[in-house]
C-alpha atoms as a PDB file:
ATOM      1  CA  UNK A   1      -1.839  -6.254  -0.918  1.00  0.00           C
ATOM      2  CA  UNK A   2       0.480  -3.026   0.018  1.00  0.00           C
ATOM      3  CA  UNK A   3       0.514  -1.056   3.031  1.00  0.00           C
ATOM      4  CA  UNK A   4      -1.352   1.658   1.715  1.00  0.00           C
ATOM      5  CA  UNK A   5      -4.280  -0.572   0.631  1.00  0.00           C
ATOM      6  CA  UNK A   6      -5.231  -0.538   4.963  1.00  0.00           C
ATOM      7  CA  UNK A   7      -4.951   3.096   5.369  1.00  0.00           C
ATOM      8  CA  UNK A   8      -7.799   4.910   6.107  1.00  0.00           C
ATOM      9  CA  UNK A   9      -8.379   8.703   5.887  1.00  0.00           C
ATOM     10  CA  UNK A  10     -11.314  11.043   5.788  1.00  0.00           C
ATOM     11  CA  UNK A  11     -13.409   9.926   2.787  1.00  0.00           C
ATOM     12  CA  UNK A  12     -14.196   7.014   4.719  1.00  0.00           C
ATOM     13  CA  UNK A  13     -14.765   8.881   8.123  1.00  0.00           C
ATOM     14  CA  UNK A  14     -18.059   7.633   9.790  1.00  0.00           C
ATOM     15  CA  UNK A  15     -19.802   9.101  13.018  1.00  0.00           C
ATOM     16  CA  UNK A  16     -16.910   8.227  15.357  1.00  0.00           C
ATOM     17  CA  UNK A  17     -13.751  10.652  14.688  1.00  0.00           C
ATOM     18  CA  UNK A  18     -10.568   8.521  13.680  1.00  0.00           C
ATOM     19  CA  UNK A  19      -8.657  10.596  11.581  1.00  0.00           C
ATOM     20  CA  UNK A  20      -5.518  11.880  13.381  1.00  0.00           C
ATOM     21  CA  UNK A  21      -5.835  15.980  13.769  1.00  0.00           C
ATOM     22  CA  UNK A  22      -2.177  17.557  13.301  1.00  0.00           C
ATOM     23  CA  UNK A  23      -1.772  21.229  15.422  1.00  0.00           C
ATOM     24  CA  UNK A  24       1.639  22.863  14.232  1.00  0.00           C
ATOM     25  CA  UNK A  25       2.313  24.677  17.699  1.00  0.00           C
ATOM     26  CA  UNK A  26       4.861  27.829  17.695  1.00  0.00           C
ATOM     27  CA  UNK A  27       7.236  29.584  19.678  1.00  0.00           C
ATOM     28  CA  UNK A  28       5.385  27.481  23.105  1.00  0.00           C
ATOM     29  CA  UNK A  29       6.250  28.690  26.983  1.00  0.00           C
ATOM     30  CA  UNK A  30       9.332  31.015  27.419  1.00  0.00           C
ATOM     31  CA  UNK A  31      12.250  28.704  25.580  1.00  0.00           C
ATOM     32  CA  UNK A  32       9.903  29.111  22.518  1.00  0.00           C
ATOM     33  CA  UNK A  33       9.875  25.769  21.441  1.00  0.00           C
ATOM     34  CA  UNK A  34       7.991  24.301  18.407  1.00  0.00           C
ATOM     35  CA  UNK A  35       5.529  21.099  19.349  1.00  0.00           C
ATOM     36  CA  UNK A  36       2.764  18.941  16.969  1.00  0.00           C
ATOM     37  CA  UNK A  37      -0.036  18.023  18.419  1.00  0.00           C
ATOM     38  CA  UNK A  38      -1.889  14.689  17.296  1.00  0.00           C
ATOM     39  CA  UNK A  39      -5.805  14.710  18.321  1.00  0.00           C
ATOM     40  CA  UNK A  40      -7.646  12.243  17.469  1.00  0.00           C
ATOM     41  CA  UNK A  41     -11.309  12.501  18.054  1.00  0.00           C
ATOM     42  CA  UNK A  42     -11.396  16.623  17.989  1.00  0.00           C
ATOM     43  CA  UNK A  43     -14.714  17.185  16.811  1.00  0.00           C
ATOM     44  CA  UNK A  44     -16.314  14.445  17.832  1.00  0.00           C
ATOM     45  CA  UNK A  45     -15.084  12.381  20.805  1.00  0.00           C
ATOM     46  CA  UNK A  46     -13.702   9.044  19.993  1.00  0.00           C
ATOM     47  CA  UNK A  47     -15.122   6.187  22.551  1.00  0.00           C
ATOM     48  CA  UNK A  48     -12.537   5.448  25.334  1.00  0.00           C
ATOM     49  CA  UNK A  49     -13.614   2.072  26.570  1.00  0.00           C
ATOM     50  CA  UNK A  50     -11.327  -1.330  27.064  1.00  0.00           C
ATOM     51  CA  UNK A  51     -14.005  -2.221  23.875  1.00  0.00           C
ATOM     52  CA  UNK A  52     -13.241   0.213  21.726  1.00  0.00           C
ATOM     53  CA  UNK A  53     -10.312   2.913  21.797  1.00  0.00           C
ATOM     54  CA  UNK A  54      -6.887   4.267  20.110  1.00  0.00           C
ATOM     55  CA  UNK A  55      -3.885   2.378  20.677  1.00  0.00           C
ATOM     56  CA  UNK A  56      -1.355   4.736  19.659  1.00  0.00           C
ATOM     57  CA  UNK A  57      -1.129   7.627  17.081  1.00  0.00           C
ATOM     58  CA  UNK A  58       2.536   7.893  15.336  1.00  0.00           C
ATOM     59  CA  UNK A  59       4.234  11.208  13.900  1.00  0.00           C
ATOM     60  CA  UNK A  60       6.573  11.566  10.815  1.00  0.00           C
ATOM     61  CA  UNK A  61       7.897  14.730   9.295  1.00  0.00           C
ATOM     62  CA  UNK A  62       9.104  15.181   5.917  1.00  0.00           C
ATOM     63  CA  UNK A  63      11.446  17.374   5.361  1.00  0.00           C
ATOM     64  CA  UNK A  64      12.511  20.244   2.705  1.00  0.00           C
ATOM     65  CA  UNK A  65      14.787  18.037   1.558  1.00  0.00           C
ATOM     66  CA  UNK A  66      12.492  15.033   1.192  1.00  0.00           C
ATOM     67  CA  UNK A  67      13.435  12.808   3.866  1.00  0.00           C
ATOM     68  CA  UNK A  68      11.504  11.584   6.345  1.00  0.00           C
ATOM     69  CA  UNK A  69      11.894  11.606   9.899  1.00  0.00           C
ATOM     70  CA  UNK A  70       9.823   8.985  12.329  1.00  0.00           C
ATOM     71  CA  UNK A  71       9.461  11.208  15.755  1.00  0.00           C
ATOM     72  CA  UNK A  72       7.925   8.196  17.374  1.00  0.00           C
ATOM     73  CA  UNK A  73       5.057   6.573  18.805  1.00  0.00           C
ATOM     74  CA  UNK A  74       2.292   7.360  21.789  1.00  0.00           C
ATOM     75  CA  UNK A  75       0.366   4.799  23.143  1.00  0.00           C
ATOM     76  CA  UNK A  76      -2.766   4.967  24.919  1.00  0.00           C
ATOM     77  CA  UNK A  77      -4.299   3.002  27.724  1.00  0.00           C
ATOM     78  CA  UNK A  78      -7.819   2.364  27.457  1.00  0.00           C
ATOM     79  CA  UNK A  79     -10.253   4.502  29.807  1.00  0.00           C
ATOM     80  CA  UNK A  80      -7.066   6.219  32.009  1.00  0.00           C
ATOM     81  CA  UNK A  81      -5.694   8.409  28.982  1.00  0.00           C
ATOM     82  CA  UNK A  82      -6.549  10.341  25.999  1.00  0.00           C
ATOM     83  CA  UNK A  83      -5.806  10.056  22.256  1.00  0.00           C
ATOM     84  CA  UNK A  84      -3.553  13.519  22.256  1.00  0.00           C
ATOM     85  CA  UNK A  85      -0.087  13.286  22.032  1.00  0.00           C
ATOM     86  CA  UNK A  86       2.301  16.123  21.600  1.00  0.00           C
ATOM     87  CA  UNK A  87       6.062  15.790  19.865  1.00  0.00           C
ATOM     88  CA  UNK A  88       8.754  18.897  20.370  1.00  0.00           C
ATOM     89  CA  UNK A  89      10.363  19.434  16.938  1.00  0.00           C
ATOM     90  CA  UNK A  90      13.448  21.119  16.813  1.00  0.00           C
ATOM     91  CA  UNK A  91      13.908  23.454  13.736  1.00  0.00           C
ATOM     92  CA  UNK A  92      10.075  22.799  12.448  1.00  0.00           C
ATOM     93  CA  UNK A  93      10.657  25.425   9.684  1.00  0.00           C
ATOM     94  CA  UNK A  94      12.999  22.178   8.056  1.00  0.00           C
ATOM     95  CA  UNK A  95       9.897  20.535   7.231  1.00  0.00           C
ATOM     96  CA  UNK A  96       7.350  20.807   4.430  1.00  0.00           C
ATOM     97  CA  UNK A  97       4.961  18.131   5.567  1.00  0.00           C
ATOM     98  CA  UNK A  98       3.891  16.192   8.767  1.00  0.00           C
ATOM     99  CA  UNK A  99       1.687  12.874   8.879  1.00  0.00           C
ATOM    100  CA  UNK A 100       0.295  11.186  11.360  1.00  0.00           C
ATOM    101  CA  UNK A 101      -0.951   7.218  11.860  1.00  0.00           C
ATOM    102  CA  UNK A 102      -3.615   6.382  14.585  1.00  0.00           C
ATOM    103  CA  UNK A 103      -4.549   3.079  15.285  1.00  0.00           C
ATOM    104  CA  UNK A 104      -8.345   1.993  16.647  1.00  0.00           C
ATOM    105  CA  UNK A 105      -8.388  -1.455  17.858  1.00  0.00           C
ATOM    106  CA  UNK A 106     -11.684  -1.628  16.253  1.00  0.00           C
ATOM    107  CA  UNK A 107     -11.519   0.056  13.103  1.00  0.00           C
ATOM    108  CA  UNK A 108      -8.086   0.017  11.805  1.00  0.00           C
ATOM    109  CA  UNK A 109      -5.138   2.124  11.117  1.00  0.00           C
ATOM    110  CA  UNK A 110      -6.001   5.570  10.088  1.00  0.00           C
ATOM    111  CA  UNK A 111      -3.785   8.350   8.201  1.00  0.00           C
ATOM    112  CA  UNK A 112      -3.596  12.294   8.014  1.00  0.00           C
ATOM    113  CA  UNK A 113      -0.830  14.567   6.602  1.00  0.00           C
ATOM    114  CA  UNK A 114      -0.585  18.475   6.560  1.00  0.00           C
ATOM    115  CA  UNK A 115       1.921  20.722   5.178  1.00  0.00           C
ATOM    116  CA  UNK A 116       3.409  23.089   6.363  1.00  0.00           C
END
């Protein structure tokens, strides 16, 4: 089996929202500073409950150059926080692509990349 193989992404998407929304956020507050924004559950509302709920969502960047950068990990307590997290990127014009990983303690590990 490879990594890949336990991905999910949107072809499998079922009633509850799991895969990761990415927000490219510009020029923010008066220092002007450049955030992403992982959602998960945007449309739809992903349950919350010590049951059922995200974990963590992850961010990488890939940039022009093709490397890719691993701006960390947010995790989530069940009920007291939402699935949002938001990463300041210095120099986001460098990249050409950002993915994000989400994790549902349910349903898996789920995967969505934009570029840029």
């Amino acid at each position: 089996m490879q990594f890949g193989e336990i991905l999910k992404g949107k072809e499998v998407e079922g009633k509850e929202k799991h895969v990761p929304a990415i927000e490219l956020i510009r020029g923010h507050g008066s220092t002007g500073a450049d955030f992403v924004r992982v959602v998960v559950g945007k449309e739809v509302p992903h349950p919350n409950t010590v049951e059922h709920h995200i974990e963590w969502v992850e961010l990488f960047g890939i940039t022009k150059d093709g490397k890719t950068i691993d701006f960390g990990r947010m995790n989530f307590e069940p009920v007291h926080s939402e699935p949002i997290a938001s990463f300041h990127i210095n120099n986001i014009d460098n990249f050409k692509a950002f993915c994000a990983l989400e994790y549902c303690n349910i349903h898996g590990v789920w995967q969505n990349c934009i570029e840029v």
